[in-house]
PDB file of N, CA and C in Angstrom:
ATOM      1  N   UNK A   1      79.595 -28.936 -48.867  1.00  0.00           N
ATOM      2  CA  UNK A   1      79.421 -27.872 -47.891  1.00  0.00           C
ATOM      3  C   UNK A   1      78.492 -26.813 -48.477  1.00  0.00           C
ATOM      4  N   UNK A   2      77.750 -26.363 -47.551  1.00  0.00           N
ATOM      5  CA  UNK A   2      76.825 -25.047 -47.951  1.00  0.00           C
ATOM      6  C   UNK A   2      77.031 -24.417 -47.289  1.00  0.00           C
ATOM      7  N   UNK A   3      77.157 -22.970 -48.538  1.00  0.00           N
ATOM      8  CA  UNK A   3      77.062 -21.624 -48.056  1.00  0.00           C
ATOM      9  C   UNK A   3      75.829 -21.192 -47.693  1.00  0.00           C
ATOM     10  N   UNK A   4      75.591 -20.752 -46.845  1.00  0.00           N
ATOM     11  CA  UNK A   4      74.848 -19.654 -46.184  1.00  0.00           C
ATOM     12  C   UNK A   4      74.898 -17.852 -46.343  1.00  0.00           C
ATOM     13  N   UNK A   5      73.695 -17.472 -47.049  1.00  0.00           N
ATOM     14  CA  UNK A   5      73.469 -16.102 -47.440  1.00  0.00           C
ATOM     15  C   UNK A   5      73.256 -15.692 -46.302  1.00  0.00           C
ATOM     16  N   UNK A   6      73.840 -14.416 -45.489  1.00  0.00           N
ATOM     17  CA  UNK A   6      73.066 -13.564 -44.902  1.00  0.00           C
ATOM     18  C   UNK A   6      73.140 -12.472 -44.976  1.00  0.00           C
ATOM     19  N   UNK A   7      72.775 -11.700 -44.364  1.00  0.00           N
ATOM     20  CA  UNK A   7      72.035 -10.034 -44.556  1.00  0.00           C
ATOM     21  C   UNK A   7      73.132  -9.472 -43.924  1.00  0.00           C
ATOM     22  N   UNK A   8      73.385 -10.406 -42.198  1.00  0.00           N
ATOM     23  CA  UNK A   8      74.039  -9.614 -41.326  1.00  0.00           C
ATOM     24  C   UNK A   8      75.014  -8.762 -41.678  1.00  0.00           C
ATOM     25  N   UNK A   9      75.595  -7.462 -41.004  1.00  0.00           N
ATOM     26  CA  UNK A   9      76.906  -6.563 -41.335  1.00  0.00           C
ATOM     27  C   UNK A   9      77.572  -6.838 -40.313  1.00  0.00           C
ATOM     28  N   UNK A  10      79.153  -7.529 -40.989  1.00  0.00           N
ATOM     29  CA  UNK A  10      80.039  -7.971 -40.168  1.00  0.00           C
ATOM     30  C   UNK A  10      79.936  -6.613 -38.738  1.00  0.00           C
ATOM     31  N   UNK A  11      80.754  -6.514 -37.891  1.00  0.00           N
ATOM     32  CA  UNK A  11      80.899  -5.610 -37.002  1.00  0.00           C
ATOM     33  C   UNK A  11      81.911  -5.176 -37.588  1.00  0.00           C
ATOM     34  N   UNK A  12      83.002  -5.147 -37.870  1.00  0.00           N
ATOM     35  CA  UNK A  12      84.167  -4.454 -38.625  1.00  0.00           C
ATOM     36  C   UNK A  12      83.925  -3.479 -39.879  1.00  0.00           C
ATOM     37  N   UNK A  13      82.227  -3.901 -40.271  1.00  0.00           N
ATOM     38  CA  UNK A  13      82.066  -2.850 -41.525  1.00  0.00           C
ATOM     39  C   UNK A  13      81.450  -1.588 -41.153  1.00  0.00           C
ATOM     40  N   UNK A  14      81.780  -0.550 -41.871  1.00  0.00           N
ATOM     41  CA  UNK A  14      81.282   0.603 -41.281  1.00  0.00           C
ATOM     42  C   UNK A  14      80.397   1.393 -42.164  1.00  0.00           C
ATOM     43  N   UNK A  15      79.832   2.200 -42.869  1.00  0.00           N
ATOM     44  CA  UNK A  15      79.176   2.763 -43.712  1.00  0.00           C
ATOM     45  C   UNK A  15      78.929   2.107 -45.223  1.00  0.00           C
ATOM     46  N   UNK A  16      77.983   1.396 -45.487  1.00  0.00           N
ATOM     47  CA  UNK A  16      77.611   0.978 -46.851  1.00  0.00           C
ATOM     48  C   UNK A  16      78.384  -0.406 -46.614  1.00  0.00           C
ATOM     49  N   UNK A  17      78.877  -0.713 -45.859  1.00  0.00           N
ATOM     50  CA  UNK A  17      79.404  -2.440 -45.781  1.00  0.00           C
ATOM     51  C   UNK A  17      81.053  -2.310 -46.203  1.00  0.00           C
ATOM     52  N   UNK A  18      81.578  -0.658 -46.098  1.00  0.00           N
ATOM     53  CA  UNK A  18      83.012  -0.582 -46.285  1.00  0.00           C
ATOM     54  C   UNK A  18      83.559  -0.822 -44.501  1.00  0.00           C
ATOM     55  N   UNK A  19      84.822  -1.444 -44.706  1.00  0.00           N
ATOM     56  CA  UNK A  19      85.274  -1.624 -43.736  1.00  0.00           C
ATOM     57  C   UNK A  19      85.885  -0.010 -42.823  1.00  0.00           C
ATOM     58  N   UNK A  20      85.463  -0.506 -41.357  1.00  0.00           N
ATOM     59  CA  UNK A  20      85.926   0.621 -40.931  1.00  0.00           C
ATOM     60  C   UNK A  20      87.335   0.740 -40.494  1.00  0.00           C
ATOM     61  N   UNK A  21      88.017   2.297 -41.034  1.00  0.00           N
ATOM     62  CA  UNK A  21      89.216   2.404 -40.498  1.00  0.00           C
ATOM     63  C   UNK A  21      89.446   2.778 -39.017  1.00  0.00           C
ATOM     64  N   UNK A  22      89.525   2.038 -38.157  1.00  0.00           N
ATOM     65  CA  UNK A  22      89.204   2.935 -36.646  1.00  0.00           C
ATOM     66  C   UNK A  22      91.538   2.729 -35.875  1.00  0.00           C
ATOM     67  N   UNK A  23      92.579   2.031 -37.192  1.00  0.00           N
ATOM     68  CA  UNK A  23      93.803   2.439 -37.089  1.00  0.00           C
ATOM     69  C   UNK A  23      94.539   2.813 -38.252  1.00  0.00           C
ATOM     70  N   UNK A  24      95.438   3.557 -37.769  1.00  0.00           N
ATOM     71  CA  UNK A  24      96.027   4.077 -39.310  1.00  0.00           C
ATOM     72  C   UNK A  24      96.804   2.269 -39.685  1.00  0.00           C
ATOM     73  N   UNK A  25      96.825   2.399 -40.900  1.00  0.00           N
ATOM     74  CA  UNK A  25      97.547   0.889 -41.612  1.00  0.00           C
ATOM     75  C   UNK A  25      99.205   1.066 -41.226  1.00  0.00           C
ATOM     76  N   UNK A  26      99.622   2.304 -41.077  1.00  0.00           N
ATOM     77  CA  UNK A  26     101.064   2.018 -41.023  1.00  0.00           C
ATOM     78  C   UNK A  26     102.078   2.311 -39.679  1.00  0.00           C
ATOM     79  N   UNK A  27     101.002   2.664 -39.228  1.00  0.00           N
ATOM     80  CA  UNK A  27     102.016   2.837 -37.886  1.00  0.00           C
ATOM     81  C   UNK A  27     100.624   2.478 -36.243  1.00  0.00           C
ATOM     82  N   UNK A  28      99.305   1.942 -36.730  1.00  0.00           N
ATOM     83  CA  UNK A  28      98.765   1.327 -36.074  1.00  0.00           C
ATOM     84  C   UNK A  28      98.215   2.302 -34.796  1.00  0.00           C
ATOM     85  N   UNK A  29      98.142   3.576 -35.266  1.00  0.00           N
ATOM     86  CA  UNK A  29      97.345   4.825 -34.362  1.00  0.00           C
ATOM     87  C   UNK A  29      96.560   4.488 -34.156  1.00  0.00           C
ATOM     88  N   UNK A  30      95.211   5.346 -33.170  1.00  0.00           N
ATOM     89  CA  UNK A  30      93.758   5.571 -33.533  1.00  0.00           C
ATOM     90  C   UNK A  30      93.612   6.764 -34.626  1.00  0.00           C
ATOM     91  N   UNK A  31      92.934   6.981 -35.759  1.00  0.00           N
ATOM     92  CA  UNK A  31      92.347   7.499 -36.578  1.00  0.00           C
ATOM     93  C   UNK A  31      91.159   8.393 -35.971  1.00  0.00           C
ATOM     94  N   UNK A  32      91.381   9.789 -36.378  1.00  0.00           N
ATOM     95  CA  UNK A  32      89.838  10.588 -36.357  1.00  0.00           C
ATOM     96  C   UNK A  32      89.285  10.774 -37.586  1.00  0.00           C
ATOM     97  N   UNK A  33      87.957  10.647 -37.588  1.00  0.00           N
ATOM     98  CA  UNK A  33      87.540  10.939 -38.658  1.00  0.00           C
ATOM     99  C   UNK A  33      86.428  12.549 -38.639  1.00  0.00           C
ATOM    100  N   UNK A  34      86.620  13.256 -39.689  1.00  0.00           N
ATOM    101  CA  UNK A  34      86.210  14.523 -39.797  1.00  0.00           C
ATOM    102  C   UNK A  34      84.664  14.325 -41.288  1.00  0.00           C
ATOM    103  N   UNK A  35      84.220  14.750 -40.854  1.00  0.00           N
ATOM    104  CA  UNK A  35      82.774  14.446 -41.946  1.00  0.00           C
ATOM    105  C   UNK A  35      82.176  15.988 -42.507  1.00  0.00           C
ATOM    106  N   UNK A  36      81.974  16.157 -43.892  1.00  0.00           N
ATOM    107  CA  UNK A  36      82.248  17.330 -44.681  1.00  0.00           C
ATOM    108  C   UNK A  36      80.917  17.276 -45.500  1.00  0.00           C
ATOM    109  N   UNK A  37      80.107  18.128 -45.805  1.00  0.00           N
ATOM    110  CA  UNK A  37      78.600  18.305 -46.021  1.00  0.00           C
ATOM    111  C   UNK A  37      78.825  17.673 -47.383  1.00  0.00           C
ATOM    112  N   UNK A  38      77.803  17.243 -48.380  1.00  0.00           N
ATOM    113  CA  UNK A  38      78.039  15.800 -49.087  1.00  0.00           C
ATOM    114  C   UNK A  38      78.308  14.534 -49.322  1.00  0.00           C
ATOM    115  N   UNK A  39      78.713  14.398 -47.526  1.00  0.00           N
ATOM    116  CA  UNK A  39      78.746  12.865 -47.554  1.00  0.00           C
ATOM    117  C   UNK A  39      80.350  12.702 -47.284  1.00  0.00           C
ATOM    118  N   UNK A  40      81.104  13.538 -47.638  1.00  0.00           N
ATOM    119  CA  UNK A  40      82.635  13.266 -47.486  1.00  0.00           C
ATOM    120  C   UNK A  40      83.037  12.939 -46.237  1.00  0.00           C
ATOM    121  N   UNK A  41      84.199  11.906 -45.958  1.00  0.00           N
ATOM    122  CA  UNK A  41      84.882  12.093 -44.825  1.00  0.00           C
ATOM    123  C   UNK A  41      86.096  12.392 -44.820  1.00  0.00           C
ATOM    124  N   UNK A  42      86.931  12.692 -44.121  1.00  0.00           N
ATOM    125  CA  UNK A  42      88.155  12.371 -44.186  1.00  0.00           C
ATOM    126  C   UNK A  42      88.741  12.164 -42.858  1.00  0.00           C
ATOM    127  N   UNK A  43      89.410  11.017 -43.143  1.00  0.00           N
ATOM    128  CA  UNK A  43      90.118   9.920 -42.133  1.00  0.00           C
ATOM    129  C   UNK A  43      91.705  10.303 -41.896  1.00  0.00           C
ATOM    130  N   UNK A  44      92.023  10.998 -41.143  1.00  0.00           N
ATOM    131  CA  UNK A  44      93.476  11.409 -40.658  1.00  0.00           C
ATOM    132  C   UNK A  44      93.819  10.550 -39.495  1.00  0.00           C
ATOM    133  N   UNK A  45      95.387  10.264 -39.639  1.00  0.00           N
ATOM    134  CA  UNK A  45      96.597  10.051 -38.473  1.00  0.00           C
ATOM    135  C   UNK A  45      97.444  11.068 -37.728  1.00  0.00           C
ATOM    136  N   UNK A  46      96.846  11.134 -36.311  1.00  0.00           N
ATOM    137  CA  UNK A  46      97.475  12.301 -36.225  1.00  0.00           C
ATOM    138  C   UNK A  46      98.821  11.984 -35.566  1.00  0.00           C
ATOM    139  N   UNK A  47      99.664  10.786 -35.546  1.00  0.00           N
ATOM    140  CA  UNK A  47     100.697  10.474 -35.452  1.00  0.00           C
ATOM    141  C   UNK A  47     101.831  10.566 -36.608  1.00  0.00           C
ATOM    142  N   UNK A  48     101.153   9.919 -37.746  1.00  0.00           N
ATOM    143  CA  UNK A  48     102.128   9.897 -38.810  1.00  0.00           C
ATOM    144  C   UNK A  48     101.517  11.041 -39.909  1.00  0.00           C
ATOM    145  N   UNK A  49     100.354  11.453 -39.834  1.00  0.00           N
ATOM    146  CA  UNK A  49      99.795  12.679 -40.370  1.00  0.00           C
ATOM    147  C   UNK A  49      99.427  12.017 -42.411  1.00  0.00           C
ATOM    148  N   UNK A  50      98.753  10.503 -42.196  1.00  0.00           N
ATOM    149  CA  UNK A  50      98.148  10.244 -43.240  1.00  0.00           C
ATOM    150  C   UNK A  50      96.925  10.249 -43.233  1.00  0.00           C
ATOM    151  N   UNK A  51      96.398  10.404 -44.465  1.00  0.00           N
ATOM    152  CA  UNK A  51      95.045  10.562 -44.520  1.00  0.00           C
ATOM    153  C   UNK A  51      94.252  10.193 -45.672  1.00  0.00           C
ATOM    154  N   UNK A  52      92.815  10.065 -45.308  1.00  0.00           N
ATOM    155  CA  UNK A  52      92.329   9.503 -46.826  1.00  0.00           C
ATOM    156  C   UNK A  52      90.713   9.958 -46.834  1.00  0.00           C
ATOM    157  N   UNK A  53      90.476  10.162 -48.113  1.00  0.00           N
ATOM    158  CA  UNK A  53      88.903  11.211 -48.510  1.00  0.00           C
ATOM    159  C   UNK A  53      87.788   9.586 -48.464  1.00  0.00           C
ATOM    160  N   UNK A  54      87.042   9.664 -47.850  1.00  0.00           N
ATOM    161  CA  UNK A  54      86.499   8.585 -47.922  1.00  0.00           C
ATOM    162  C   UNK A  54      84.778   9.199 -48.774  1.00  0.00           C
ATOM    163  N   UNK A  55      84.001   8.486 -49.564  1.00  0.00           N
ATOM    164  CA  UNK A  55      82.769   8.797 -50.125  1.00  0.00           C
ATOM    165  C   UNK A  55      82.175   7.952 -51.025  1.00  0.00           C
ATOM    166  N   UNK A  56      81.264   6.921 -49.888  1.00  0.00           N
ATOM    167  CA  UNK A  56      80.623   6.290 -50.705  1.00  0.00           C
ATOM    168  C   UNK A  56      81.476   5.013 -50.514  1.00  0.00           C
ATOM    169  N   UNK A  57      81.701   4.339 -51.902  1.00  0.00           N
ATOM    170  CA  UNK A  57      82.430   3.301 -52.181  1.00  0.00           C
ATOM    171  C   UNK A  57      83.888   3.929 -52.506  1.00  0.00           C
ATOM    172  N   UNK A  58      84.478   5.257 -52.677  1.00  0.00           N
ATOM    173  CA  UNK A  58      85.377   5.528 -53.475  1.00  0.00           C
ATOM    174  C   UNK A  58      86.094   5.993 -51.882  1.00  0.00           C
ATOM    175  N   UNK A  59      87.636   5.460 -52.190  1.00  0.00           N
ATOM    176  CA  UNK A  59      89.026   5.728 -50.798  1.00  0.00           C
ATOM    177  C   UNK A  59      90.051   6.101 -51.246  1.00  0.00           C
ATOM    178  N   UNK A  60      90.473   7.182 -50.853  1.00  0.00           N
ATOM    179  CA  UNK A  60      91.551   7.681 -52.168  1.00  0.00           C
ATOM    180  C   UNK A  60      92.794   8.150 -50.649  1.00  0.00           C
ATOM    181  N   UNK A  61      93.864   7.650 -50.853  1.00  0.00           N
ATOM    182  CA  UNK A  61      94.728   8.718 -50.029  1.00  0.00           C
ATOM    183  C   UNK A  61      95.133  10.101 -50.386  1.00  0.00           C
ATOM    184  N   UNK A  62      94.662  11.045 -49.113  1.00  0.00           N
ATOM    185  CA  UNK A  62      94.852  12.380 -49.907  1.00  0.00           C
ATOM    186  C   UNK A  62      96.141  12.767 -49.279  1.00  0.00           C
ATOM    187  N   UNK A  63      97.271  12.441 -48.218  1.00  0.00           N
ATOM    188  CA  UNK A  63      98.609  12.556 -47.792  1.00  0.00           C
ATOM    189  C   UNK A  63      98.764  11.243 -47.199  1.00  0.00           C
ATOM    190  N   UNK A  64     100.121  11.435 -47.711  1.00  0.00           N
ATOM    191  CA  UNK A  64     100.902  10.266 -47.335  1.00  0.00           C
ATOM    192  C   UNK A  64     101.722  10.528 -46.068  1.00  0.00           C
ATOM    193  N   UNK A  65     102.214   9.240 -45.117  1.00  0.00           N
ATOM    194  CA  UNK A  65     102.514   9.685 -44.275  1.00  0.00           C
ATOM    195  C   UNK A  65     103.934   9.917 -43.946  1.00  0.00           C
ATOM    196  N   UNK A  66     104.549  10.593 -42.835  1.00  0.00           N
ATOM    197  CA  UNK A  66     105.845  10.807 -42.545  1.00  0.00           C
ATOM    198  C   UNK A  66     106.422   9.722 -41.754  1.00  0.00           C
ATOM    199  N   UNK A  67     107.366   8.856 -42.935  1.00  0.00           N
ATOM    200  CA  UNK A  67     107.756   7.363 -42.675  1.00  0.00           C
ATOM    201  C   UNK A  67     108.796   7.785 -41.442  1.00  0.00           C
ATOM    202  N   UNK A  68     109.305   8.478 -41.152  1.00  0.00           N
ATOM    203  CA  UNK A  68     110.210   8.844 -39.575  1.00  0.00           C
ATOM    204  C   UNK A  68     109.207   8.345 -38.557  1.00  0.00           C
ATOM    205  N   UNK A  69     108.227   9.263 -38.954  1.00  0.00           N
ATOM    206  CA  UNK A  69     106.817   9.005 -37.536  1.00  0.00           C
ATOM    207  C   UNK A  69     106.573   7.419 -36.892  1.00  0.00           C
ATOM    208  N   UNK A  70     106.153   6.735 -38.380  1.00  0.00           N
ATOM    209  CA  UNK A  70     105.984   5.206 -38.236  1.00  0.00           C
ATOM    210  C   UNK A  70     107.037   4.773 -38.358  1.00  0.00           C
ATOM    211  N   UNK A  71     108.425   4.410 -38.642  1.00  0.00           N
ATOM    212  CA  UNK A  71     109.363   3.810 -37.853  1.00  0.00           C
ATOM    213  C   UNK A  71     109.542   4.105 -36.111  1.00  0.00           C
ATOM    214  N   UNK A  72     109.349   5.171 -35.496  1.00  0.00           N
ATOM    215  CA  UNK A  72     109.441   5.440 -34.144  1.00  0.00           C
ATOM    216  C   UNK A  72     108.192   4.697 -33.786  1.00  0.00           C
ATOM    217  N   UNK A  73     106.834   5.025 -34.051  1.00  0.00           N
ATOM    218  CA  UNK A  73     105.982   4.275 -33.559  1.00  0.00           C
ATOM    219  C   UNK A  73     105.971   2.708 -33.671  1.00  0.00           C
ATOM    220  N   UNK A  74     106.160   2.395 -34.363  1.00  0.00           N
ATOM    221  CA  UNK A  74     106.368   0.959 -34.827  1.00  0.00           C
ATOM    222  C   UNK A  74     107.566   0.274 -33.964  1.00  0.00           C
ATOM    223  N   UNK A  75     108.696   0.748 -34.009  1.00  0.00           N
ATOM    224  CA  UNK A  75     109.506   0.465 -32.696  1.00  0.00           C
ATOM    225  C   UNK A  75     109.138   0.782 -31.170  1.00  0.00           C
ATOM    226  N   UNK A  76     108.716   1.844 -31.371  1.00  0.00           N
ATOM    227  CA  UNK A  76     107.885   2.046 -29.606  1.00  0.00           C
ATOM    228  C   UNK A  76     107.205   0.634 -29.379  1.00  0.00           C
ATOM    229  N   UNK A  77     105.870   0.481 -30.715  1.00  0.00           N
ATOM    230  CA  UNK A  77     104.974  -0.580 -30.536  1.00  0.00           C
ATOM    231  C   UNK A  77     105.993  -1.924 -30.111  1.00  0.00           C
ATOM    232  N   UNK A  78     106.784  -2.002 -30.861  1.00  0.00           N
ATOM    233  CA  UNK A  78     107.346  -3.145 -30.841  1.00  0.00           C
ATOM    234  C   UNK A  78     108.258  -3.499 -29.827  1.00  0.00           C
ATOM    235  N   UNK A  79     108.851  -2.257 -28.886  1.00  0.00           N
ATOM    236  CA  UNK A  79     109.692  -2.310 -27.463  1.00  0.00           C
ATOM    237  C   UNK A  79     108.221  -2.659 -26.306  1.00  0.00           C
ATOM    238  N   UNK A  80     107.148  -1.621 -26.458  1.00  0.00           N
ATOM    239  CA  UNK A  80     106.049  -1.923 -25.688  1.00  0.00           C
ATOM    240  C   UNK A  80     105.549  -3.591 -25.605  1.00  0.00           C
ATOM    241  N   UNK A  81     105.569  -4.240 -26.876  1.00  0.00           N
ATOM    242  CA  UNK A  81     105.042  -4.947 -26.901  1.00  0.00           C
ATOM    243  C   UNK A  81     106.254  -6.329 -26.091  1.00  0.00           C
ATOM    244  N   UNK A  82     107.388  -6.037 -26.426  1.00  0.00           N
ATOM    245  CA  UNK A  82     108.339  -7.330 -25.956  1.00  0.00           C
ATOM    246  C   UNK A  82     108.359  -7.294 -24.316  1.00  0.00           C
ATOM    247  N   UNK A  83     108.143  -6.319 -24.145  1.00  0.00           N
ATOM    248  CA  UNK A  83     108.413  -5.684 -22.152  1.00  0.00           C
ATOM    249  C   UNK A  83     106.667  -6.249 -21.745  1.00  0.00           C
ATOM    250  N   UNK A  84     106.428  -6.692 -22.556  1.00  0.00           N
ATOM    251  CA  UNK A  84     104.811  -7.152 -21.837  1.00  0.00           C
ATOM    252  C   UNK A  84     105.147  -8.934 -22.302  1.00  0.00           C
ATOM    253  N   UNK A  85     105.380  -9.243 -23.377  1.00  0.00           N
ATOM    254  CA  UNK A  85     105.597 -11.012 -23.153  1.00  0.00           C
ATOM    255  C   UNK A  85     106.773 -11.502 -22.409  1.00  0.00           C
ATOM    256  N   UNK A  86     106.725 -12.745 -21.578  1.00  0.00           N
ATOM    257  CA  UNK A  86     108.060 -13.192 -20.977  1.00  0.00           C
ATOM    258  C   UNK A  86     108.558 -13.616 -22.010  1.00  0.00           C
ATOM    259  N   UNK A  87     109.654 -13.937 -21.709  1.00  0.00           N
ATOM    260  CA  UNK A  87     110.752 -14.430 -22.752  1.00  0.00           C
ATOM    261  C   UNK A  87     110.515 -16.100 -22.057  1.00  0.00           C
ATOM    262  N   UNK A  88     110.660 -16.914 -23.283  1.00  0.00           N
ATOM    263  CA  UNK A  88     110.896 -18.392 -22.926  1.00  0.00           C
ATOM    264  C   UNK A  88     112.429 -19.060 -23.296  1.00  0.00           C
TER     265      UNK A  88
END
């Protein structure tokens, strides 16, 4: 089998070929991102209120989030989600 080189940037990557965060990882929000003169970003949840300094290649979490928040969301998600498949 041959690999194939290409150039292309997946669609999922976002700045410099880092992947973009567009949900929080733990409770599966939308994410805003706020952009700070030098290049900084920072990527907040405004559900569970985590966040992370993004610059460059370097991702650091700068708060962690409030695990109450994402257990409720995560069960919401997960009542939302059973009331939408039939049961077999």
């Amino acid at each position: 089998m041959l690999l194939k080189w290409s150039r292309e940037v997946p669609e999922t990557a976002g700045v410099n070929g880092m992947p973009r965060l567009e949900r929080c990882p733990y409770d599966g929000s939308p994410v805003v991102a706020d952009a700070y003169p030098g290049g900084f970003v920072v990527v907040s949840c405004e559900s569970c209120g985590a966040a992370w300094e993004l610059h460059n290649a370097f991702v650091r979490r700068v708060a962690e989030p409030d695990w109450i928040a994402v257990r409720v969301a995560s069960e919401h998600r997960r009542g939302a989600s059973a009331a939408i498949r039939p049961r077999v």
